[in-house]
PDB file of N, CA and C in Angstrom:
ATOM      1  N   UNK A   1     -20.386 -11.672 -13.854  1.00  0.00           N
ATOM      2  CA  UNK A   1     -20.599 -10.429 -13.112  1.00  0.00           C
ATOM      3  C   UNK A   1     -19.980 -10.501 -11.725  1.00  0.00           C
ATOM      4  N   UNK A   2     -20.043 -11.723 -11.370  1.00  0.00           N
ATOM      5  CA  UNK A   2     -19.294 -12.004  -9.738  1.00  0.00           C
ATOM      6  C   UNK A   2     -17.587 -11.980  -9.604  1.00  0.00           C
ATOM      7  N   UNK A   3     -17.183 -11.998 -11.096  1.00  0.00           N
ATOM      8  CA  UNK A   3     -15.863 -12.341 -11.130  1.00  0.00           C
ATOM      9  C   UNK A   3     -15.483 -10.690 -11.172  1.00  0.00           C
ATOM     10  N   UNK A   4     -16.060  -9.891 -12.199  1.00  0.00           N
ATOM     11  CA  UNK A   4     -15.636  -8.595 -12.160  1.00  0.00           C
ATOM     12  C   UNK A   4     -16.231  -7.431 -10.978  1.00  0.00           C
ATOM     13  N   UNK A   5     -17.290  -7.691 -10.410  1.00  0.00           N
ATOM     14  CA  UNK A   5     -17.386  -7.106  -8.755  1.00  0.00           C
ATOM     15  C   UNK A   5     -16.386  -7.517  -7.789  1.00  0.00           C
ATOM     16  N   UNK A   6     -16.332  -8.154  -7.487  1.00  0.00           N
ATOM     17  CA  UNK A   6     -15.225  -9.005  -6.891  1.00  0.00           C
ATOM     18  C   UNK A   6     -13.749  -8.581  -6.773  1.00  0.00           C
ATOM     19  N   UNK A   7     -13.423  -8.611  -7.900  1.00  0.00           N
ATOM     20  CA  UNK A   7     -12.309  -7.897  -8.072  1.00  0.00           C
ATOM     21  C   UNK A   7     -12.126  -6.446  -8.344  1.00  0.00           C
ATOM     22  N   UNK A   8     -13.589  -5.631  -8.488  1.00  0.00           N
ATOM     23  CA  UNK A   8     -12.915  -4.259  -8.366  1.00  0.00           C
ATOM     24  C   UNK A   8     -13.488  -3.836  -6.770  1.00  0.00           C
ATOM     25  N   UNK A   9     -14.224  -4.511  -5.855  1.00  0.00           N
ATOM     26  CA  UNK A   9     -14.123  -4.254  -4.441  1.00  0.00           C
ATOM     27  C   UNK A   9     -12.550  -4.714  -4.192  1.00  0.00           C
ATOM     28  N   UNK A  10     -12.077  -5.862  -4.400  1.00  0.00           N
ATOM     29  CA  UNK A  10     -10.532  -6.187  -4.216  1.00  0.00           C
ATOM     30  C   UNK A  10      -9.874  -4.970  -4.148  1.00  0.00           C
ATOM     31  N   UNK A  11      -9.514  -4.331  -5.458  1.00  0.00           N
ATOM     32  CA  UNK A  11      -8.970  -3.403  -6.201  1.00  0.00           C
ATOM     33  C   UNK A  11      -9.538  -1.738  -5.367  1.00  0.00           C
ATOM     34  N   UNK A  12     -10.680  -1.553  -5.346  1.00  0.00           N
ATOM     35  CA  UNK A  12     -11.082  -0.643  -4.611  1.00  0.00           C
ATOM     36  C   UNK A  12     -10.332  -0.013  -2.749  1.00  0.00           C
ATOM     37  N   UNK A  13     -10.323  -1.733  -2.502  1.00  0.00           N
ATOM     38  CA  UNK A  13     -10.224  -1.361  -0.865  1.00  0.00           C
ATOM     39  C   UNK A  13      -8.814  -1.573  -0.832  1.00  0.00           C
ATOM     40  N   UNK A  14      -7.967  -2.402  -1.722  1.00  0.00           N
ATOM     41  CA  UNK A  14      -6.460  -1.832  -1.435  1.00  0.00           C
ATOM     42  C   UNK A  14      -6.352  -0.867  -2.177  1.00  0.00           C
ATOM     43  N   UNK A  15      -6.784   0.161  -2.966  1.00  0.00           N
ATOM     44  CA  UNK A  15      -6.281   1.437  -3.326  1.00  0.00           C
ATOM     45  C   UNK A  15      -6.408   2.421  -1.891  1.00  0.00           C
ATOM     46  N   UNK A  16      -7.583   2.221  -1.098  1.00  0.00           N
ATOM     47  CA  UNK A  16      -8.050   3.310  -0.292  1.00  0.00           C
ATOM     48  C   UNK A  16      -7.640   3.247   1.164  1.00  0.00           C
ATOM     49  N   UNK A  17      -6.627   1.512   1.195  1.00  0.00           N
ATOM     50  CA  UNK A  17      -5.664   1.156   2.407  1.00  0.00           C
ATOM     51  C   UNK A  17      -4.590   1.860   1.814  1.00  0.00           C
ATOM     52  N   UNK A  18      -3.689   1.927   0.869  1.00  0.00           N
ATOM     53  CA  UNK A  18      -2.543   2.408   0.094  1.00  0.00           C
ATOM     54  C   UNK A  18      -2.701   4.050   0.701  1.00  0.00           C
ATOM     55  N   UNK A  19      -3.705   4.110   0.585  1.00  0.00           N
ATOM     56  CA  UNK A  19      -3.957   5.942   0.726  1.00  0.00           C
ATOM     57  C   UNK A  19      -3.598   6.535   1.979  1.00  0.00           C
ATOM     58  N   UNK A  20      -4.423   5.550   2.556  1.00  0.00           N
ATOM     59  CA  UNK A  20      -4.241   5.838   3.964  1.00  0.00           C
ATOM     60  C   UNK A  20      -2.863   5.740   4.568  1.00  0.00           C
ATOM     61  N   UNK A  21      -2.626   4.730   4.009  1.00  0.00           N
ATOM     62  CA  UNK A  21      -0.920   4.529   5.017  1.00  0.00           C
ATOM     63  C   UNK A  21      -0.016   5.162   4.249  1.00  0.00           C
ATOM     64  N   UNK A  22      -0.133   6.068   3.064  1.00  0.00           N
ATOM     65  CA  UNK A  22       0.955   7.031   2.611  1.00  0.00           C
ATOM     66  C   UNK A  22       0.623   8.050   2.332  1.00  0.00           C
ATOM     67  N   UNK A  23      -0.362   8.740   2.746  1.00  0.00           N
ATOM     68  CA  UNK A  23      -0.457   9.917   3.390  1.00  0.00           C
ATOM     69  C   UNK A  23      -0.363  10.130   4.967  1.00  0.00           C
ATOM     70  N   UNK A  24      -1.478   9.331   5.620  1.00  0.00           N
ATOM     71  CA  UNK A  24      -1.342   9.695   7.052  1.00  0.00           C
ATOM     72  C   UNK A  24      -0.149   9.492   7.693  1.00  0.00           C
ATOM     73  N   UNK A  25       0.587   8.331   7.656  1.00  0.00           N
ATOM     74  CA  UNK A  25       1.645   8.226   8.394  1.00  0.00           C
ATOM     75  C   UNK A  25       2.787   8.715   8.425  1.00  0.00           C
ATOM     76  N   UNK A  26       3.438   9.014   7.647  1.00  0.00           N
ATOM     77  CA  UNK A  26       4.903  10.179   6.555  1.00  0.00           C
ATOM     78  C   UNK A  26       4.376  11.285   7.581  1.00  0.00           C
ATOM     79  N   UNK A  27       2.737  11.967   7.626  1.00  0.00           N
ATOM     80  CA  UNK A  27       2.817  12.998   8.509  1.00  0.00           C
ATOM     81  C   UNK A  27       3.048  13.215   9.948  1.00  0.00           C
ATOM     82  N   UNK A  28       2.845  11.985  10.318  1.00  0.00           N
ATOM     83  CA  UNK A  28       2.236  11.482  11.813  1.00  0.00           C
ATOM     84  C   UNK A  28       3.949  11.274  12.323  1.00  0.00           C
ATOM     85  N   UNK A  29       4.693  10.136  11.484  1.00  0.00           N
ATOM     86  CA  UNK A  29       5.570   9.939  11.840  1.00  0.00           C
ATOM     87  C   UNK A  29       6.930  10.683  11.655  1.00  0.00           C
ATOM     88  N   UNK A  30       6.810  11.952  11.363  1.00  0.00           N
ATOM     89  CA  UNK A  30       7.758  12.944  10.739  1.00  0.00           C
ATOM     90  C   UNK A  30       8.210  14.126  11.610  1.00  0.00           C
ATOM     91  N   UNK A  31       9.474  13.737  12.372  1.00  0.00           N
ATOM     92  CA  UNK A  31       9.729  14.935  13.248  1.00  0.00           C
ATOM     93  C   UNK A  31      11.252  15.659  12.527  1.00  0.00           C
ATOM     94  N   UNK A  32      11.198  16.462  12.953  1.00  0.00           N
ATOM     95  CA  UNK A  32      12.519  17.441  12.438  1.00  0.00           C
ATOM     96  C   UNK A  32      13.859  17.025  12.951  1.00  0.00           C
ATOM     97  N   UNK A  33      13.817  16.302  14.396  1.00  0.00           N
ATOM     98  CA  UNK A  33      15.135  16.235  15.110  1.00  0.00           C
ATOM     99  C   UNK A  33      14.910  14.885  15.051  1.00  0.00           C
ATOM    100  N   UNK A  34      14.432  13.925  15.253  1.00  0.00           N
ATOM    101  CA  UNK A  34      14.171  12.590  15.301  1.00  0.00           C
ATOM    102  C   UNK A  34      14.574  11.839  14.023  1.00  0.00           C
ATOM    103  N   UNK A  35      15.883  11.593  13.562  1.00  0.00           N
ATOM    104  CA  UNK A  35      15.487  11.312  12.142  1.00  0.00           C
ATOM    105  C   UNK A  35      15.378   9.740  11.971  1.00  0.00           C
ATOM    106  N   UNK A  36      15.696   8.819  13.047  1.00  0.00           N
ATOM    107  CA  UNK A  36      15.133   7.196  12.852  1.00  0.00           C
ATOM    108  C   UNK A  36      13.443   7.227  13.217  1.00  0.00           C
ATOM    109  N   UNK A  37      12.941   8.194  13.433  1.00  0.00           N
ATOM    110  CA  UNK A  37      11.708   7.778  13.196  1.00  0.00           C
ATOM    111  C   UNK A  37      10.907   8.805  11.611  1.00  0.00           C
ATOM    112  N   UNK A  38      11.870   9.598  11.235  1.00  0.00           N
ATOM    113  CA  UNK A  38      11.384  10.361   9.898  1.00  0.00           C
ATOM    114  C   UNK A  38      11.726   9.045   8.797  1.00  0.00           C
ATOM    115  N   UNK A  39      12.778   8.379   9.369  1.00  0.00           N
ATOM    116  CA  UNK A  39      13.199   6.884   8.111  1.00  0.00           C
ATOM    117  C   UNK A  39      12.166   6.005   7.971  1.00  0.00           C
ATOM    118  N   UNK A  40      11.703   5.974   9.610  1.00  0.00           N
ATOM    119  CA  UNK A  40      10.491   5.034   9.772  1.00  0.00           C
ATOM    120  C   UNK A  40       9.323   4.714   9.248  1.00  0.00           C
ATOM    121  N   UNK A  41       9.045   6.425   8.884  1.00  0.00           N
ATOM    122  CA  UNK A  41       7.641   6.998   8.376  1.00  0.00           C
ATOM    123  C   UNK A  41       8.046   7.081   6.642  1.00  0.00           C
ATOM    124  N   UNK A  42       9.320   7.138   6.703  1.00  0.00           N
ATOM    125  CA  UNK A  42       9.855   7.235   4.795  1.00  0.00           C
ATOM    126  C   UNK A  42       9.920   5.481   4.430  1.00  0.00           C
ATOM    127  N   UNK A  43      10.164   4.950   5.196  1.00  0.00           N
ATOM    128  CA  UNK A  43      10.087   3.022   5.186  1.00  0.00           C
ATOM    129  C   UNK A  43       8.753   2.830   4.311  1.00  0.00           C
ATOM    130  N   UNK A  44       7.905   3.286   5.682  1.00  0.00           N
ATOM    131  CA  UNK A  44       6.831   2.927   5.621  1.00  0.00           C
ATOM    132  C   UNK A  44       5.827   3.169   4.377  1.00  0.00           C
ATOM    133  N   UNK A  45       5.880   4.467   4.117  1.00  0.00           N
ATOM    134  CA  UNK A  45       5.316   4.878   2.760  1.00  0.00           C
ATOM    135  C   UNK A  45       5.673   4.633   1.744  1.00  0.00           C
ATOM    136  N   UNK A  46       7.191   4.366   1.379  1.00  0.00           N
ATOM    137  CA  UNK A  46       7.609   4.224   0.176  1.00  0.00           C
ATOM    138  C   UNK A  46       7.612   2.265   0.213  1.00  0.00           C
ATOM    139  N   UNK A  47       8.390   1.985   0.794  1.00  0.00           N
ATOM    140  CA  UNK A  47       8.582   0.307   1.399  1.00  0.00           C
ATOM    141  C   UNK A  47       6.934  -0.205   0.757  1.00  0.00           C
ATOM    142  N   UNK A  48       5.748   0.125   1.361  1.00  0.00           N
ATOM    143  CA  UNK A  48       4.129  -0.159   1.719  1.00  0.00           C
ATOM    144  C   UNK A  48       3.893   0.082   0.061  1.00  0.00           C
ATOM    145  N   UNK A  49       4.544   1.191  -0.697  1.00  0.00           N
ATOM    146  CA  UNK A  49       3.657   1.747  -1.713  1.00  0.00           C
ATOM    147  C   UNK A  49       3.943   1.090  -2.767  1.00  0.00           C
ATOM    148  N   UNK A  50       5.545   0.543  -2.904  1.00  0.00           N
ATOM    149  CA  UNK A  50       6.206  -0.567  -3.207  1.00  0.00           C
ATOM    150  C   UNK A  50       5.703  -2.032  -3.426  1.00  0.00           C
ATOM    151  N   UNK A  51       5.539  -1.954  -2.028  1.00  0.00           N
ATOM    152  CA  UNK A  51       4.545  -3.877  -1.962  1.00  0.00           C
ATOM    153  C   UNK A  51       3.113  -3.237  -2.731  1.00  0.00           C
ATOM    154  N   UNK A  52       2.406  -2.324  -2.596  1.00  0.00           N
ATOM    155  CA  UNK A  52       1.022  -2.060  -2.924  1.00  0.00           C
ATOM    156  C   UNK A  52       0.876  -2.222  -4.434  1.00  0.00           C
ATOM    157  N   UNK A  53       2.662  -2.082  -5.055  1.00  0.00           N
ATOM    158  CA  UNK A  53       2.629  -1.618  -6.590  1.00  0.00           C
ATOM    159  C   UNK A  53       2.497  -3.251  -7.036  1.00  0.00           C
ATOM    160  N   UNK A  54       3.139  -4.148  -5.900  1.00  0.00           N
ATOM    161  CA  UNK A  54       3.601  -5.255  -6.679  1.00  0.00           C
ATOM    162  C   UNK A  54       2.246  -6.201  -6.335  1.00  0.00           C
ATOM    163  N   UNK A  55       1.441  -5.795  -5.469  1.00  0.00           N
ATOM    164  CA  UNK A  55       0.347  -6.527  -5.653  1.00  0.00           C
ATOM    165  C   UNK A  55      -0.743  -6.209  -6.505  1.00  0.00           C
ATOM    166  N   UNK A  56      -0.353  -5.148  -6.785  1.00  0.00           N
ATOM    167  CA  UNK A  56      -1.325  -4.822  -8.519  1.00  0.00           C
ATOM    168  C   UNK A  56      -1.096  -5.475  -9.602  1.00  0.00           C
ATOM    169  N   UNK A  57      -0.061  -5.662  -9.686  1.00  0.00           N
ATOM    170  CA  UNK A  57       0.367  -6.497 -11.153  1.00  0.00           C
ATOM    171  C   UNK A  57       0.386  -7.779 -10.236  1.00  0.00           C
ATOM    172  N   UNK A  58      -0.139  -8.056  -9.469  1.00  0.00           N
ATOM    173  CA  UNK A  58       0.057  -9.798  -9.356  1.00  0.00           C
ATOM    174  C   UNK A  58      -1.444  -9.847  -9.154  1.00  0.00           C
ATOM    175  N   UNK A  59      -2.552  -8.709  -8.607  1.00  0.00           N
ATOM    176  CA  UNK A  59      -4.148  -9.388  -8.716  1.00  0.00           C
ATOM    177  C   UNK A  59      -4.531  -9.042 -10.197  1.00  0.00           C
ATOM    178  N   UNK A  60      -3.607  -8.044 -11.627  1.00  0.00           N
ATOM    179  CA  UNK A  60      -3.613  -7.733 -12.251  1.00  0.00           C
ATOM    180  C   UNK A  60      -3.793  -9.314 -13.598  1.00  0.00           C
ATOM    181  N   UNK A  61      -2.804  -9.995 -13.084  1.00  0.00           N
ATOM    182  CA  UNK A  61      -2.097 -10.777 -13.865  1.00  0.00           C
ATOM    183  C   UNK A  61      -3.221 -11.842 -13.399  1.00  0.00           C
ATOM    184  N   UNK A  62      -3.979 -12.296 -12.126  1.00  0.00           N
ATOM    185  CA  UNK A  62      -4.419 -13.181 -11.992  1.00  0.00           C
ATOM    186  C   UNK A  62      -5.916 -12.790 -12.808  1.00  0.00           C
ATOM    187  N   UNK A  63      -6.166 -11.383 -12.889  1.00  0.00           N
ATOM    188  CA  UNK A  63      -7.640 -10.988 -13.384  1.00  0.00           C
ATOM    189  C   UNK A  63      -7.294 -11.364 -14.839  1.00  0.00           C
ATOM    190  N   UNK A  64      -6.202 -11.574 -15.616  1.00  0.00           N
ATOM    191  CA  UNK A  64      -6.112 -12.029 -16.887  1.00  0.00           C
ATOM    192  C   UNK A  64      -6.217 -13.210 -17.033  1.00  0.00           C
ATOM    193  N   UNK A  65      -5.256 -14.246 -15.819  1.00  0.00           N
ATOM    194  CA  UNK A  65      -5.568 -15.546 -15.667  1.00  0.00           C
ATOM    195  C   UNK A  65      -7.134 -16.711 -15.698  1.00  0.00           C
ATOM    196  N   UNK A  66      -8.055 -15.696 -15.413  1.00  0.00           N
ATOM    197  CA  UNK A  66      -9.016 -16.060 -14.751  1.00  0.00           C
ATOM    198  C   UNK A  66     -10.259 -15.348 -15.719  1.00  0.00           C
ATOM    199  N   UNK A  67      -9.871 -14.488 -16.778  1.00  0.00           N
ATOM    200  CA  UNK A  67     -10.726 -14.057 -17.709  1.00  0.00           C
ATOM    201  C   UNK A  67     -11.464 -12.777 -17.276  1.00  0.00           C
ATOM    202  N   UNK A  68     -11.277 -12.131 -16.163  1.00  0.00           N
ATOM    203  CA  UNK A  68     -12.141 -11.381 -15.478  1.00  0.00           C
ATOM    204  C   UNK A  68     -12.425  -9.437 -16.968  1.00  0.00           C
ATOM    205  N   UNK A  69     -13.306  -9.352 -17.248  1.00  0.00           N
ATOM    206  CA  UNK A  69     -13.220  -7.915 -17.993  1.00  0.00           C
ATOM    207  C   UNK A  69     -12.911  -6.778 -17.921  1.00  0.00           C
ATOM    208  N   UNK A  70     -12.390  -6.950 -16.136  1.00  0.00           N
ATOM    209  CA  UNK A  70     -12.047  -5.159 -16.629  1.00  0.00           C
ATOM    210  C   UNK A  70     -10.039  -5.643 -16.240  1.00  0.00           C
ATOM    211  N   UNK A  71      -9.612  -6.903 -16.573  1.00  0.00           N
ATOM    212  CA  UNK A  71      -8.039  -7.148 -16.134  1.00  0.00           C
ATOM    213  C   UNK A  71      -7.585  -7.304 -17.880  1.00  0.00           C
ATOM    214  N   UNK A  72      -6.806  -6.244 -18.181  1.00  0.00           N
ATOM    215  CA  UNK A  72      -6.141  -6.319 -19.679  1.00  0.00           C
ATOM    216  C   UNK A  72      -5.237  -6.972 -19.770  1.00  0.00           C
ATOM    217  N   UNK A  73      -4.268  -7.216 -20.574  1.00  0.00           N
ATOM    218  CA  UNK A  73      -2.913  -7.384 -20.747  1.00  0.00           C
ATOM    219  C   UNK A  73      -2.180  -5.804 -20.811  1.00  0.00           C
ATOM    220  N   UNK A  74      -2.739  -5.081 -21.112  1.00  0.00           N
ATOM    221  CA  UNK A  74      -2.068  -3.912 -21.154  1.00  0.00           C
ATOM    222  C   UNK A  74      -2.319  -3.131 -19.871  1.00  0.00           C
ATOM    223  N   UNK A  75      -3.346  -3.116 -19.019  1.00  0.00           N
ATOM    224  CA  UNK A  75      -3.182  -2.912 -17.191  1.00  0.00           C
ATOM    225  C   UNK A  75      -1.988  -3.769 -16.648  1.00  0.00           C
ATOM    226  N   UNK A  76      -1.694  -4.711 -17.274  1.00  0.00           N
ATOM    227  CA  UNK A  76      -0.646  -5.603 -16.407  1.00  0.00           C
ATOM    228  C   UNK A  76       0.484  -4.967 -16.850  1.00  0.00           C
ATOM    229  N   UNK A  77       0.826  -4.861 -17.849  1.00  0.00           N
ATOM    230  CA  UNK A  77       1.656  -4.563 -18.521  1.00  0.00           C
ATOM    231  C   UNK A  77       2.306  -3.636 -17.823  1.00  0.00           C
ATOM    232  N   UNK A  78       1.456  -1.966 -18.143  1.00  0.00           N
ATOM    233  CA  UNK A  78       1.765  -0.745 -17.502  1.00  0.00           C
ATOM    234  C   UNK A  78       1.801  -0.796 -16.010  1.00  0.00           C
ATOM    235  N   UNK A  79       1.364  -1.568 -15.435  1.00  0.00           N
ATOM    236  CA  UNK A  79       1.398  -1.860 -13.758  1.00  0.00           C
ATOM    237  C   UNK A  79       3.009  -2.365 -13.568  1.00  0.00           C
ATOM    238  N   UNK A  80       3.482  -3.478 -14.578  1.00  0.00           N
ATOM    239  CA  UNK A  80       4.609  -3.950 -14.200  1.00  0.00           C
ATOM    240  C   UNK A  80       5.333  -3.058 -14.519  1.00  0.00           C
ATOM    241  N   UNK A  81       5.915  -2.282 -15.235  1.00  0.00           N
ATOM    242  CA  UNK A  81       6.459  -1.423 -15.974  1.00  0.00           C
ATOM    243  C   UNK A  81       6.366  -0.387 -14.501  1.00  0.00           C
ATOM    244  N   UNK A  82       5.379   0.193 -14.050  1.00  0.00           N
ATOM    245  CA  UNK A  82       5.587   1.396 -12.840  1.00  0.00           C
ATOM    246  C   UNK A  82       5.969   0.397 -11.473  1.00  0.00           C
ATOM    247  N   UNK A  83       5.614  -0.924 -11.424  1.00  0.00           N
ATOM    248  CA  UNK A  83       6.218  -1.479 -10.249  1.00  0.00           C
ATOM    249  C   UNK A  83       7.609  -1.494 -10.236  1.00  0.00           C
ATOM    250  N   UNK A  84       8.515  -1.805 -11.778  1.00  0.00           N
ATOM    251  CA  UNK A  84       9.446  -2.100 -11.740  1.00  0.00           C
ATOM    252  C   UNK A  84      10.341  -0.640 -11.434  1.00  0.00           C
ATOM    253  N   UNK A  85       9.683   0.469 -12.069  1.00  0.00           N
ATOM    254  CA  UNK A  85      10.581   1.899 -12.005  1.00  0.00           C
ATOM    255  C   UNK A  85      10.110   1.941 -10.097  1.00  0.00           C
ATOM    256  N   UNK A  86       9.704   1.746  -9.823  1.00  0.00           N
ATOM    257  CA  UNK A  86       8.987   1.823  -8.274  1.00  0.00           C
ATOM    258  C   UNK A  86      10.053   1.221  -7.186  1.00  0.00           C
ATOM    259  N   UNK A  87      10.304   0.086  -7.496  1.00  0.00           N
ATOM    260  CA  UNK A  87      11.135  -0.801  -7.242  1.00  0.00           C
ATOM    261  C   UNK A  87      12.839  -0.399  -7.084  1.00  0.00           C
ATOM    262  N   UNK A  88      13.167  -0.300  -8.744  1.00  0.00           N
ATOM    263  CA  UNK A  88      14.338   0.734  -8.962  1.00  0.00           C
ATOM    264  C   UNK A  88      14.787   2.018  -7.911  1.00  0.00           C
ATOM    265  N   UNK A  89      13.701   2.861  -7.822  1.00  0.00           N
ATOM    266  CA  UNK A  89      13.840   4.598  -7.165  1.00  0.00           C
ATOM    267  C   UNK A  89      14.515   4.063  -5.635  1.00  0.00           C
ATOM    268  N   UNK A  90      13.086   3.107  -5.416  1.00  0.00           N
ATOM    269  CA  UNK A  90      13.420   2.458  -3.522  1.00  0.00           C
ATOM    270  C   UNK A  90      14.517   1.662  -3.274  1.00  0.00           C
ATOM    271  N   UNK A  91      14.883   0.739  -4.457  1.00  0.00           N
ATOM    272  CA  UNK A  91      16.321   0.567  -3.443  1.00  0.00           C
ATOM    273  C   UNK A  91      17.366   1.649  -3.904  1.00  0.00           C
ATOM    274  N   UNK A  92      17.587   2.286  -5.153  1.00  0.00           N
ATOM    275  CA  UNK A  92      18.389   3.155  -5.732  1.00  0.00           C
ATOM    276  C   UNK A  92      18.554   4.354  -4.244  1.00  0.00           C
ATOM    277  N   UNK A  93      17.499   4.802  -3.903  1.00  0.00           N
ATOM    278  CA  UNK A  93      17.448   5.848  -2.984  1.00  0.00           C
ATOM    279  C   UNK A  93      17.734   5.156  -1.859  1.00  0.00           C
ATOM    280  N   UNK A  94      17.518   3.824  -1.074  1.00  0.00           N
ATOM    281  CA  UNK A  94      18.306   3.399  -0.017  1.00  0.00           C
ATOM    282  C   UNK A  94      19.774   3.288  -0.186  1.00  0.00           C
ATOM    283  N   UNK A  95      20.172   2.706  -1.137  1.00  0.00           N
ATOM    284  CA  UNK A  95      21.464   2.545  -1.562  1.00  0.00           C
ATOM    285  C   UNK A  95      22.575   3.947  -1.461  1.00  0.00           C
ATOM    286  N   UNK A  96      22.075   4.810  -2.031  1.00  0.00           N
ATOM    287  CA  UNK A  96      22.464   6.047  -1.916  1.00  0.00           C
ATOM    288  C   UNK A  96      22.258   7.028  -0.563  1.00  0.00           C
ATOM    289  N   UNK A  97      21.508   6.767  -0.077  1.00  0.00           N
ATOM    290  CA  UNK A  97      21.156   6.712   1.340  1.00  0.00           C
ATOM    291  C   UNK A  97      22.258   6.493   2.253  1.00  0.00           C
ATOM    292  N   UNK A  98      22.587   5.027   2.028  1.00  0.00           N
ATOM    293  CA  UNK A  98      23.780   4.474   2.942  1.00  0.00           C
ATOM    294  C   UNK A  98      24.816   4.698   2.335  1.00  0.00           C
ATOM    295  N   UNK A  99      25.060   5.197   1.303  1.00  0.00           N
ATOM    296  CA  UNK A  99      26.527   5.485   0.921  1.00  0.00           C
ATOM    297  C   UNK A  99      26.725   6.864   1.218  1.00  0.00           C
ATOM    298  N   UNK A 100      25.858   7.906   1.602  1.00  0.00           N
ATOM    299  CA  UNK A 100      25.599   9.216   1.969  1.00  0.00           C
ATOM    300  C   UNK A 100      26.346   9.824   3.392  1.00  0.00           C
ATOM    301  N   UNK A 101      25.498   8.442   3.602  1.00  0.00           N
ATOM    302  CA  UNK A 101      26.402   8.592   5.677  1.00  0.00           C
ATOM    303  C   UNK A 101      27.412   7.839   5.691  1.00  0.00           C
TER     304      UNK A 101
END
């Protein structure tokens, strides 16, 4: 019971940090004429949501390691699978980005 509380407070409080820093900030940091700080705030959310994806499938993979009940093989699975398209979009869209300008 300590192994699966445990890990969905884990799981809980980085979903509701994730939230926070890609909603609030994209708004906060988003001006019309300013555009190294609209990149800043696009870094930040996509860059953050990125790392957020890849630490799901890695506390994902350890909740399988470790036997925990609510960590599947098929949560890992589908986690890696959206980290990896996640992954793809963010550098695909930087890449294209800099070939733009």
């Amino acid at each position: 019971k300590l192994c699966s509380f445990y890990w969905f407070v884990v799981l809980r409080c980085s979903y509701f940090f994730h939230l926070f820093l890609k909603i609030s900030l994209p708004f906060v940091l988003q001006l019309d004429n300013v555009k190294y700080v609209h990149y800043l705030g696009a870094g930040l959310a996509f860059g953050l949501g990125t790392i957020f994806a890849w630490l799901q499938v890695y506390l994902s993979y350890r909740m399988i390691e470790i036997h925990c009940t609510h960590g599947t093989s098929t949560l890992f699975r589908s986690r890696l699978v959206i980290a990896l398209i996640a992954t793809i979009a963010v550098v695909g869209s930087i890449l294209f980005a800099f070939i733009k300008q």
